[in-house]
C-alpha atoms as a PDB file:
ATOM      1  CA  UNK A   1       7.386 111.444  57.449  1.00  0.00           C
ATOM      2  CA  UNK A   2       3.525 110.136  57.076  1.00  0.00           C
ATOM      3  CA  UNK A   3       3.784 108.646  60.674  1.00  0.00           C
ATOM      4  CA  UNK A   4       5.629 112.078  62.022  1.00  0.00           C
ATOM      5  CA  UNK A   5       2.895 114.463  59.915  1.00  0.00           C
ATOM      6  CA  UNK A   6      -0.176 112.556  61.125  1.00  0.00           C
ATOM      7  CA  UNK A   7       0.983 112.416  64.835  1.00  0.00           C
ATOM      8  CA  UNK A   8       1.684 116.084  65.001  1.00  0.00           C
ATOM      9  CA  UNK A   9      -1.885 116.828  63.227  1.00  0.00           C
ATOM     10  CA  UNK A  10      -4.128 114.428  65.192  1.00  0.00           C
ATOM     11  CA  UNK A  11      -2.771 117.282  68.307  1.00  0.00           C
ATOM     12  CA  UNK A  12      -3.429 120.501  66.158  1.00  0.00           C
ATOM     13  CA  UNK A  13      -5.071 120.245  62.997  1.00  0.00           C
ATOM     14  CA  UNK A  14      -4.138 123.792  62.223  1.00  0.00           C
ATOM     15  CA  UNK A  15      -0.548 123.294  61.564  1.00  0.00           C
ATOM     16  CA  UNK A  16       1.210 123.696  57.929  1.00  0.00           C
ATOM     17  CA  UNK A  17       1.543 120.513  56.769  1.00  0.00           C
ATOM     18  CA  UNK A  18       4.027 121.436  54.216  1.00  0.00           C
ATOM     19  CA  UNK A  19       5.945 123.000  57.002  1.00  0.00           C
ATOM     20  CA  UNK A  20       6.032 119.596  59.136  1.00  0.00           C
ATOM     21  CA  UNK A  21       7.526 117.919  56.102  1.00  0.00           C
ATOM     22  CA  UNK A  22      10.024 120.226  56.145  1.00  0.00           C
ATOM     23  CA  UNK A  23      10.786 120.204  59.639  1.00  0.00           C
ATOM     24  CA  UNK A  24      11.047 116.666  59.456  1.00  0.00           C
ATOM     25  CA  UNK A  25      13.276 115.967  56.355  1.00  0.00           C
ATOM     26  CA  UNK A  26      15.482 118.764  57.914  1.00  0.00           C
ATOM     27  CA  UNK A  27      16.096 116.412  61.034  1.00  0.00           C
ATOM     28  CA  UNK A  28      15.839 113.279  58.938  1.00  0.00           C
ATOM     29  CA  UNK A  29      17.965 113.988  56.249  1.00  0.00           C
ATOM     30  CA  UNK A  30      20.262 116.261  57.077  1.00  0.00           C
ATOM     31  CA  UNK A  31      21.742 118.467  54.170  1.00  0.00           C
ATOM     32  CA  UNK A  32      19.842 116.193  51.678  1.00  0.00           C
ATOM     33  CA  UNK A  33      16.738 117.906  53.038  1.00  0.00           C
ATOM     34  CA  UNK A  34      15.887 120.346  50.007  1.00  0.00           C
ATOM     35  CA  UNK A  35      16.404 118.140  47.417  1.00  0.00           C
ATOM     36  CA  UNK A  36      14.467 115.283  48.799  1.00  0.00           C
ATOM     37  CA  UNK A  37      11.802 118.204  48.751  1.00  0.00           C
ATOM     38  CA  UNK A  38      12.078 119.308  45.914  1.00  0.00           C
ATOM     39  CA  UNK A  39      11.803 115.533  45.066  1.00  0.00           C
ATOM     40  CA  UNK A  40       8.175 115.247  46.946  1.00  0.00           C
ATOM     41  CA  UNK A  41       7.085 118.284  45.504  1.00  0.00           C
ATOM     42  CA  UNK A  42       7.500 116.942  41.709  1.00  0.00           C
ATOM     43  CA  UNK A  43       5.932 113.740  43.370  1.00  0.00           C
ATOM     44  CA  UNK A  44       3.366 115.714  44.151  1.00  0.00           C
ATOM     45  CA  UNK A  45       2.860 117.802  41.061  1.00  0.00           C
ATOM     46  CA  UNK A  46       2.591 114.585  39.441  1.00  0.00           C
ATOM     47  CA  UNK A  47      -0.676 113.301  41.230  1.00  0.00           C
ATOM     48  CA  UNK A  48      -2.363 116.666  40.575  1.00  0.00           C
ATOM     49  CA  UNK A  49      -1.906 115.460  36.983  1.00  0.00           C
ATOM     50  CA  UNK A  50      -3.764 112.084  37.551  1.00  0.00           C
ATOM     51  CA  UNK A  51      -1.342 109.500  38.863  1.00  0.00           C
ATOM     52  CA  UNK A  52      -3.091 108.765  42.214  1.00  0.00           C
ATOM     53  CA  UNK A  53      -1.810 104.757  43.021  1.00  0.00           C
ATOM     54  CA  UNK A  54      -5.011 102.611  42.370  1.00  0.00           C
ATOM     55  CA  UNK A  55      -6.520  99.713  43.737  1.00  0.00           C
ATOM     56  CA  UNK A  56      -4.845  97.595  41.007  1.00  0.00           C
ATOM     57  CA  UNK A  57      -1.111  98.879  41.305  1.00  0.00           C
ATOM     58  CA  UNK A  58       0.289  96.746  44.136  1.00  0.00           C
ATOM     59  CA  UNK A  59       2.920  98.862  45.983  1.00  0.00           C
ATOM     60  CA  UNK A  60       3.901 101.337  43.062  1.00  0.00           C
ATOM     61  CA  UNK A  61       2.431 103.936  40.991  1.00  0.00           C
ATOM     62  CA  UNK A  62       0.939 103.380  37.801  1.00  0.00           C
ATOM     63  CA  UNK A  63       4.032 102.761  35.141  1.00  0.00           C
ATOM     64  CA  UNK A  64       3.310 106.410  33.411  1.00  0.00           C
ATOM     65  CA  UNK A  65       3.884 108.531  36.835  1.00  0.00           C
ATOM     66  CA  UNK A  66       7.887 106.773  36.262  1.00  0.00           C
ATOM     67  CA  UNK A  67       7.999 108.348  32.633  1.00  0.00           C
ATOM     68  CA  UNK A  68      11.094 111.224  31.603  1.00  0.00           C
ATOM     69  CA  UNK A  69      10.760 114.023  31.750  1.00  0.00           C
ATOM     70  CA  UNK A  70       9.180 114.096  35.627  1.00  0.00           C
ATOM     71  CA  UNK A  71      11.152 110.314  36.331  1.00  0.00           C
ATOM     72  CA  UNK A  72      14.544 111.380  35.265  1.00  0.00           C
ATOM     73  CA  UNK A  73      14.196 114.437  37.667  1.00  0.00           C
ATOM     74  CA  UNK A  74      12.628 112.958  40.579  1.00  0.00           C
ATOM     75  CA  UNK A  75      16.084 110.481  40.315  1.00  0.00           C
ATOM     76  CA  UNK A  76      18.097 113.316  39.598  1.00  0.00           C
ATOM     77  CA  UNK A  77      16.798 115.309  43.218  1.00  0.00           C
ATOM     78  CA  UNK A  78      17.402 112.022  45.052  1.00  0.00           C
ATOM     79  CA  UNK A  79      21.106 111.315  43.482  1.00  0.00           C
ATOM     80  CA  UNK A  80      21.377 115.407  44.646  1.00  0.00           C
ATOM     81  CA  UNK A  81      20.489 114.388  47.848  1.00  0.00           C
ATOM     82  CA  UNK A  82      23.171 111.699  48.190  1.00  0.00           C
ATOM     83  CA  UNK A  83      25.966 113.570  47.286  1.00  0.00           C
ATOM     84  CA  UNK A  84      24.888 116.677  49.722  1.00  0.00           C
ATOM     85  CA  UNK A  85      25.733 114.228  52.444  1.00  0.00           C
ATOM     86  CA  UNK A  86      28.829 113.842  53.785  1.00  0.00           C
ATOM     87  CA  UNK A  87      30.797 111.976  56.597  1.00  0.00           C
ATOM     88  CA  UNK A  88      26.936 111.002  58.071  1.00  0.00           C
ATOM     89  CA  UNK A  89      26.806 107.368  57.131  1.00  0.00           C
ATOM     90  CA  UNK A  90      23.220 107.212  58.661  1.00  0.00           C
ATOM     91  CA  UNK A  91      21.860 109.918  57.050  1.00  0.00           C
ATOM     92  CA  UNK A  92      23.526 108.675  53.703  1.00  0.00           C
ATOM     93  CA  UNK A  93      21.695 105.447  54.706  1.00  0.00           C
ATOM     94  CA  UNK A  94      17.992 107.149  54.786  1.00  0.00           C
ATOM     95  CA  UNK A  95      18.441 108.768  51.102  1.00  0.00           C
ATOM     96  CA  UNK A  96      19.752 105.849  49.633  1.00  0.00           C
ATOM     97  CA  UNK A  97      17.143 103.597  50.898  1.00  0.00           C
ATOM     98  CA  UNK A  98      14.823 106.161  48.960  1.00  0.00           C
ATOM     99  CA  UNK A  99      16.884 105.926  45.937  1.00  0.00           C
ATOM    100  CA  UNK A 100      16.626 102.035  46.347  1.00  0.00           C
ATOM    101  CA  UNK A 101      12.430 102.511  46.752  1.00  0.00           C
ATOM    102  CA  UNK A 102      12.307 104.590  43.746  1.00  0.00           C
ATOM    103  CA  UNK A 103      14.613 102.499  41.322  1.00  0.00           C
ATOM    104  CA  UNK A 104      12.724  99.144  42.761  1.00  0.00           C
ATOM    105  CA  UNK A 105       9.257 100.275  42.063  1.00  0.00           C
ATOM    106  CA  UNK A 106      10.069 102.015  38.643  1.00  0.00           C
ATOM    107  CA  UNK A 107      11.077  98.587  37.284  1.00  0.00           C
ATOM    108  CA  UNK A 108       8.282  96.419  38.652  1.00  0.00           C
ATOM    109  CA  UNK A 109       5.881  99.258  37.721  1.00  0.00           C
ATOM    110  CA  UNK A 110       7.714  99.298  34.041  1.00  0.00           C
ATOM    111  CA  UNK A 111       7.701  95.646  33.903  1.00  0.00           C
ATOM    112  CA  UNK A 112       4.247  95.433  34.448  1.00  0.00           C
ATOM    113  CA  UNK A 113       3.065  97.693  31.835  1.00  0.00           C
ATOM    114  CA  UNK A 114       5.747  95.774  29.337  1.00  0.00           C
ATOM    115  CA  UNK A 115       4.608  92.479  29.804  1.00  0.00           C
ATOM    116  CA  UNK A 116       2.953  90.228  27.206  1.00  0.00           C
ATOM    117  CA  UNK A 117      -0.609  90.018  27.891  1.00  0.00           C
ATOM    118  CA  UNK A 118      -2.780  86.532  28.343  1.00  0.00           C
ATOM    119  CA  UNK A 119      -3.254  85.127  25.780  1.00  0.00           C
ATOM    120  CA  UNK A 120      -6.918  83.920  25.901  1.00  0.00           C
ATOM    121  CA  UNK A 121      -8.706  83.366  22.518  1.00  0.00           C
ATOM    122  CA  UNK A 122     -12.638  83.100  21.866  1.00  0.00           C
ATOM    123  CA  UNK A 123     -14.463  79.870  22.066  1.00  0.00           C
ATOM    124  CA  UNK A 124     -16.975  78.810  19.760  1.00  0.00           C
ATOM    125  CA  UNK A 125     -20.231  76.541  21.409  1.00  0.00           C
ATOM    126  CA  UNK A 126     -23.049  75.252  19.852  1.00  0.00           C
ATOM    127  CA  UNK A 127     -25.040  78.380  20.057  1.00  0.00           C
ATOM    128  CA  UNK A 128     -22.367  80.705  20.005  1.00  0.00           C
ATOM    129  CA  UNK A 129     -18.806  82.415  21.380  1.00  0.00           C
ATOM    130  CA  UNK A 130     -17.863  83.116  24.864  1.00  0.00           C
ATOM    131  CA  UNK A 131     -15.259  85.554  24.836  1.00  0.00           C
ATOM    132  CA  UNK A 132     -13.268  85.349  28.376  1.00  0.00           C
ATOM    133  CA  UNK A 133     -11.680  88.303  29.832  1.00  0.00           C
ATOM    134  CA  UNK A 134      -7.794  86.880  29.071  1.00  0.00           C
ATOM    135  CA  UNK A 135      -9.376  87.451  24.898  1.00  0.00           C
ATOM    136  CA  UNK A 136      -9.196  91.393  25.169  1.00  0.00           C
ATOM    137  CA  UNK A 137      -6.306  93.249  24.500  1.00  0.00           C
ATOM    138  CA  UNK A 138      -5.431  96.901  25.237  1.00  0.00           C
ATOM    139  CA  UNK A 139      -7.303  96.798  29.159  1.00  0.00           C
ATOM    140  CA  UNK A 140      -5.920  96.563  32.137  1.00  0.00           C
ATOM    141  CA  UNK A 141      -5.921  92.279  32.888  1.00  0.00           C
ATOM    142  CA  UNK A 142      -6.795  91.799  36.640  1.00  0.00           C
ATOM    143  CA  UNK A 143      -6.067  88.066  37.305  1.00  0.00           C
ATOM    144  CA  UNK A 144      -8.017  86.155  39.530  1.00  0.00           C
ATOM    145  CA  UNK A 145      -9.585  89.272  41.055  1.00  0.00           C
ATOM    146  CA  UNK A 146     -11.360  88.700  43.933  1.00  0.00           C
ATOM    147  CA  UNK A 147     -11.489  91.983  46.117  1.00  0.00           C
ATOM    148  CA  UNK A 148     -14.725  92.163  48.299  1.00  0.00           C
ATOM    149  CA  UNK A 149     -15.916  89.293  45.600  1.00  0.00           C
ATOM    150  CA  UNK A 150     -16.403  85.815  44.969  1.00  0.00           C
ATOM    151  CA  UNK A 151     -15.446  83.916  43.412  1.00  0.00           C
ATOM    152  CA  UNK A 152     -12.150  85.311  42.223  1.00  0.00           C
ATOM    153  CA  UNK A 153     -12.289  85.463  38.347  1.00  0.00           C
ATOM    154  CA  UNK A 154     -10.134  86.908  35.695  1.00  0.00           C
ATOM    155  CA  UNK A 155     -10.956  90.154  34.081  1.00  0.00           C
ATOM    156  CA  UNK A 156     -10.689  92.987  31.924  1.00  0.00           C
ATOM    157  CA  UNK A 157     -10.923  96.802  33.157  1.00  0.00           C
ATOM    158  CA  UNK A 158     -11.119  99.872  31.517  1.00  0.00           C
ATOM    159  CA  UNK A 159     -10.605 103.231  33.474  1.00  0.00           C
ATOM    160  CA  UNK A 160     -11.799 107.133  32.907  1.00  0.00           C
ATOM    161  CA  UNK A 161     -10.267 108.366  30.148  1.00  0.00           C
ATOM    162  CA  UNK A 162      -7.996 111.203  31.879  1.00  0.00           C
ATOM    163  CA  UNK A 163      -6.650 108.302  34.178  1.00  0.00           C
ATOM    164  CA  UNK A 164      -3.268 106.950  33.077  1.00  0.00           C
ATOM    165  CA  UNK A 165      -4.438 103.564  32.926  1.00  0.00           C
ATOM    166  CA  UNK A 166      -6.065 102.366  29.884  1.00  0.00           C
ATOM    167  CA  UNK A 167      -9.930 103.485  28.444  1.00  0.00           C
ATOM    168  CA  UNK A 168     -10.427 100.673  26.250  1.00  0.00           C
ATOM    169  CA  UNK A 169      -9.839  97.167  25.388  1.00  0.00           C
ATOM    170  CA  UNK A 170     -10.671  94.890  22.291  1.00  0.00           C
ATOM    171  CA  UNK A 171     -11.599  91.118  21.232  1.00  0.00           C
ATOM    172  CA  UNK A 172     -11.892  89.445  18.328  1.00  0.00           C
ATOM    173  CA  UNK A 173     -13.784  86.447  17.396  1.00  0.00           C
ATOM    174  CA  UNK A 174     -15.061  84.400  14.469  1.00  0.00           C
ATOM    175  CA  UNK A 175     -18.111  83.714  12.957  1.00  0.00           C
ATOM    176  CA  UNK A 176     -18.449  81.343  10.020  1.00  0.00           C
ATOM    177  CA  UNK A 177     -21.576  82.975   8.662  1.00  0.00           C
ATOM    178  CA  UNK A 178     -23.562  85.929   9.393  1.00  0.00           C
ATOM    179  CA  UNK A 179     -26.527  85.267  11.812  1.00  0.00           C
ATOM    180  CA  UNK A 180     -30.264  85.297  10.025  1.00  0.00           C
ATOM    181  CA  UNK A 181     -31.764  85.692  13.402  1.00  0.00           C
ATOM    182  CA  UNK A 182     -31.651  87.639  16.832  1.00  0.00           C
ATOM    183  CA  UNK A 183     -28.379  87.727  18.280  1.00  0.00           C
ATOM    184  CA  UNK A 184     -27.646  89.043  21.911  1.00  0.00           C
ATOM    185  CA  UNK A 185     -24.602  89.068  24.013  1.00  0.00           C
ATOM    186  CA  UNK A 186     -24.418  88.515  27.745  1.00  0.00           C
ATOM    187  CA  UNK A 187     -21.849  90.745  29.197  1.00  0.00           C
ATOM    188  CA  UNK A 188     -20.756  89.322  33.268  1.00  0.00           C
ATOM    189  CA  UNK A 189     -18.483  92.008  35.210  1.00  0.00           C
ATOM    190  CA  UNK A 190     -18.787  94.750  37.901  1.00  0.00           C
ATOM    191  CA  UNK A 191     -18.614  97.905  38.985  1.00  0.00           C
ATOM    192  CA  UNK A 192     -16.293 100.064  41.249  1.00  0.00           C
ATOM    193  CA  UNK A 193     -16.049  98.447  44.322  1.00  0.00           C
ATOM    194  CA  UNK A 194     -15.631 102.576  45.785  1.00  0.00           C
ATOM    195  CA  UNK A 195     -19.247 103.382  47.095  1.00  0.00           C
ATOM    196  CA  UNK A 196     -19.056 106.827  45.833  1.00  0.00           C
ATOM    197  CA  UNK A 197     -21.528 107.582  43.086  1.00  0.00           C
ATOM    198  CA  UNK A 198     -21.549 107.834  40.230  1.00  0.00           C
ATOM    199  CA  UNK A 199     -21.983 104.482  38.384  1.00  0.00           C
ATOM    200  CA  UNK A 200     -18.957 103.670  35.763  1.00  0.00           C
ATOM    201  CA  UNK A 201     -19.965 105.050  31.972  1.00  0.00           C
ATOM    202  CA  UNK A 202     -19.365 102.741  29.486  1.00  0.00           C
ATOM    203  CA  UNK A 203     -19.340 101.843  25.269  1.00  0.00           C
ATOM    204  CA  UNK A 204     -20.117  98.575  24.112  1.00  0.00           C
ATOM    205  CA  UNK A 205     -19.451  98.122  20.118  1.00  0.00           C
ATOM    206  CA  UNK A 206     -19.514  95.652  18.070  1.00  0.00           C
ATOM    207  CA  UNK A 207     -17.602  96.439  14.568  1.00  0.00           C
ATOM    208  CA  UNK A 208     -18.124 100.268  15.623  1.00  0.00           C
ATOM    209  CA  UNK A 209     -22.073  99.818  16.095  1.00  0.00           C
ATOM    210  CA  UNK A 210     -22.801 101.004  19.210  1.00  0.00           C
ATOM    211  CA  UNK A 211     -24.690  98.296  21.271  1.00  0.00           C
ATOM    212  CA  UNK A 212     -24.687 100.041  24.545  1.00  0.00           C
ATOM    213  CA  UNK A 213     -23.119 103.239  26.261  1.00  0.00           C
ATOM    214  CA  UNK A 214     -24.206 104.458  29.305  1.00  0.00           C
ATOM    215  CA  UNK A 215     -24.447 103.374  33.305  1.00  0.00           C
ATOM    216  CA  UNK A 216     -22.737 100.172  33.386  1.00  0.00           C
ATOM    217  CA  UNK A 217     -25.287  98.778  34.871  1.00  0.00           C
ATOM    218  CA  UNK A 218     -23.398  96.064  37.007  1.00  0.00           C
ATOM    219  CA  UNK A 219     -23.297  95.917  41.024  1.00  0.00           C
ATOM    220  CA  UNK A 220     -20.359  96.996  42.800  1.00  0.00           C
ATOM    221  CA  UNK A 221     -18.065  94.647  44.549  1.00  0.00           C
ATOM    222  CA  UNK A 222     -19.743  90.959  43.125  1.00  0.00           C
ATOM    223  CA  UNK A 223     -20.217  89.845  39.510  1.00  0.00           C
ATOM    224  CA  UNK A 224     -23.748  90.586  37.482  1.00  0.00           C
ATOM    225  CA  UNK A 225     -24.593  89.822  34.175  1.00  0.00           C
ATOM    226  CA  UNK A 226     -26.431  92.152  32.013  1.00  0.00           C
ATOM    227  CA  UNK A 227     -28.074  91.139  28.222  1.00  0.00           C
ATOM    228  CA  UNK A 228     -27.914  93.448  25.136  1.00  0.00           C
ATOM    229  CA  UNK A 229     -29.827  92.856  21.969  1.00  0.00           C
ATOM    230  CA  UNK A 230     -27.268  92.935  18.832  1.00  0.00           C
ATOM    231  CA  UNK A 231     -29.401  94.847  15.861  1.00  0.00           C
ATOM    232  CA  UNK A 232     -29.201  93.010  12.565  1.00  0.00           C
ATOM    233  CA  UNK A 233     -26.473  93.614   9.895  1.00  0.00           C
ATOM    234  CA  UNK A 234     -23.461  94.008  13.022  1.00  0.00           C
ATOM    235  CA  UNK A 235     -22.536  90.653  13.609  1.00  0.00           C
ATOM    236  CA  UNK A 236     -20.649  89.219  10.094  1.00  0.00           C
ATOM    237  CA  UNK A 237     -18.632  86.631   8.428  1.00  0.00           C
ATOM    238  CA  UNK A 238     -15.181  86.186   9.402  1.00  0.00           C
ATOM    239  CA  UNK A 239     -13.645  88.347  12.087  1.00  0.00           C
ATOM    240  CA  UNK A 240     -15.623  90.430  14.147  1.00  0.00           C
ATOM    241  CA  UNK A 241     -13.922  93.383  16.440  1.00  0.00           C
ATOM    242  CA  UNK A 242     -15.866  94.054  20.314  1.00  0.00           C
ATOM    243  CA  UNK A 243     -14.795  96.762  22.229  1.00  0.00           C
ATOM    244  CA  UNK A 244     -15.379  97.432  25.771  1.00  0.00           C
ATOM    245  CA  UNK A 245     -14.476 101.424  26.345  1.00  0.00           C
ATOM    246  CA  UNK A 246     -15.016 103.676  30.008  1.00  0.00           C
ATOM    247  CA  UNK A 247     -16.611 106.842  28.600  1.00  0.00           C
ATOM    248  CA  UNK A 248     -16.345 108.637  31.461  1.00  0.00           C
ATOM    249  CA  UNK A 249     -14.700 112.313  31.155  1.00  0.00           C
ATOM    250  CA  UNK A 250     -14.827 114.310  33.926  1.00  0.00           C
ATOM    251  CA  UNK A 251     -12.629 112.546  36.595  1.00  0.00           C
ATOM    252  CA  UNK A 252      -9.194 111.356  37.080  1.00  0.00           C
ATOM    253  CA  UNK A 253     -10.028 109.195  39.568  1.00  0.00           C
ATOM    254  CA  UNK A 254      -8.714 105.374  39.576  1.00  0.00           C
ATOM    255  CA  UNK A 255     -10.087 104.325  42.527  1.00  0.00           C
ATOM    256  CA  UNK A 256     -13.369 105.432  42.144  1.00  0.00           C
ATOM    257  CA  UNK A 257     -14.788 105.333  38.037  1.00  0.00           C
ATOM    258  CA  UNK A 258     -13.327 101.752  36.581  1.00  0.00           C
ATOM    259  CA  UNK A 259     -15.639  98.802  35.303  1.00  0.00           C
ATOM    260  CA  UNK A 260     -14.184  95.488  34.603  1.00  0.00           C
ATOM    261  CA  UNK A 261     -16.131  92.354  33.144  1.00  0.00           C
ATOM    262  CA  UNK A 262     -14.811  88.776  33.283  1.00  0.00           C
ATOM    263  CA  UNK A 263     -16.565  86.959  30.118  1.00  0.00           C
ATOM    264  CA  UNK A 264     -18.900  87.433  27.316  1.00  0.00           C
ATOM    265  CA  UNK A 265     -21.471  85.310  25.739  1.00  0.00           C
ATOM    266  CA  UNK A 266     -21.993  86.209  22.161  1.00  0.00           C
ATOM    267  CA  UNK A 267     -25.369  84.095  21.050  1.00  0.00           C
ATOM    268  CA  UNK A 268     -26.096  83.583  17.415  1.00  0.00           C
ATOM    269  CA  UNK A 269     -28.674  82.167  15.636  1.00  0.00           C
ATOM    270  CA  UNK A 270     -29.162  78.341  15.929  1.00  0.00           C
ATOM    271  CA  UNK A 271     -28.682  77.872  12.239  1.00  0.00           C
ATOM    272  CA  UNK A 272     -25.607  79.774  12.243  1.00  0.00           C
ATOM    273  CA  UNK A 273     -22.225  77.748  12.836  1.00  0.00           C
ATOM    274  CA  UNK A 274     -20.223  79.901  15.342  1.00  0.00           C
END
């Protein structure tokens, strides 16, 4: 249909596009045609809510765009369009292969959101703890990412909070005492690799102070480090909660408003055992 549409409107970019899809699941589908519309049009409902595939997704849509109520009826229009077909066994073919598509990426996209996360922890050096990106829970784990950058690391993104992919992540780590001096915390990630402005919007907290929120600050399609002084009185004894949040409310976009960051360096005090 994509190959059929785009041929016909590279000659006349006036035409209806909605009316070459239907002109060609007519002729490719036989009497299956209006319910394998009906099935592109919830399809496409369902982007206009904020499913869009993203960079991130492989070759399905993001686990939510699979959820009941829209899943269950986007499988029912396609199991309607298999049973309007009869005594056509290559027509029959063409819906069931869609079937097939649709069942096949529903259960890798389900799987995906399912699985058990890495299970990184923090690590304590002589001057403090470096938190890696496998350490957060709740984000969206990229491993070994390495699109338009090098070298490929693992990391932790958070996406625009309309977005069905996750806002915010969390890490926890341990401090034996609470620091008597400065503490800072180097934060390494990136922005966006999409070009478009603007720049990602971000939170960083520490045990709900605020340490940063704003531009993210990083570069787009490369790793950066940026340093943020801790104020006194955040960092304590015993467990201590970061979160990494995308603040940004005013798009749905995935491709376009995500920030990811591979590893944090929490520094503490010298005197302070980490």
């Amino acid at each position: 249909m994509f190959s059929y549409m785009m041929g016909r409107l590279l000659w006349d970019v006036t035409l209806d596009p909605h009316d070459l899809a239907r002109e060609f699941a007519q002729a490719y589908y036989g009497d299956g045609a209006p319910h394998i519309m009906q099935y592109l049009a919830l399809g496409e409902a369902q982007l206009a809510e904020g499913y869009p595939r993203g960079l991130h997704d492989g070759n399905h849509m993001p686990a939510g765009f699979y959820d009941d109520p829209h899943g269950a009826l986007m499988l029912k229009h396609l199991d309607d369009a298999v049973a309007a077909i009869t005594g056509d066994q290559a027509l029959s073919a063409r819906v069931e292969l869609e079937r097939k598509h649709f069942l096949a990426d529903r259960k890798t996209a389900w799987s995906v959101r399912d699985a058990k996360g890495p299970d990184g922890e923090p690590v304590a050096t002589p001057t403090g703890v470096t938190i890696p990106a496998s350490a957060f829970r709740g984000g969206y784990f990229a491993a070994k990412y390495n699109w338009f950058c090098s070298p490929a690391k693992d990391a932790v993104a958070v996406y625009a909070p309309r977005s069905p992919r996750p806002s915010k992540a969390t890490a926890t780590f341990e401090l034996a005492a609470a620091p008597a001096g400065k503490t800072s915390m180097t934060v390494e990630g990136q922005d966006s690799q999409n070009d478009l402005p603007p720049t990602a919007q971000i939170r960083l907290a520490i045990n709900d102070v605020t340490i940063h929120q704003g531009d993210c600050g990083f570069v787009k399609q490369g790793w950066s480090t940026r340093r943020f002084e801790i104020p006194a009185n955040v960092l304590r004894a015993g467990g201590n909660v970061l979160t990494f949040e995308n603040v940004k409310q005013d798009t749905k976009r995935l491709d376009g408003w995500w920030c990811m960051i591979s590893e944090v360096f929490v520094k503490v005090d010298a005197g302070v055992k980490p």
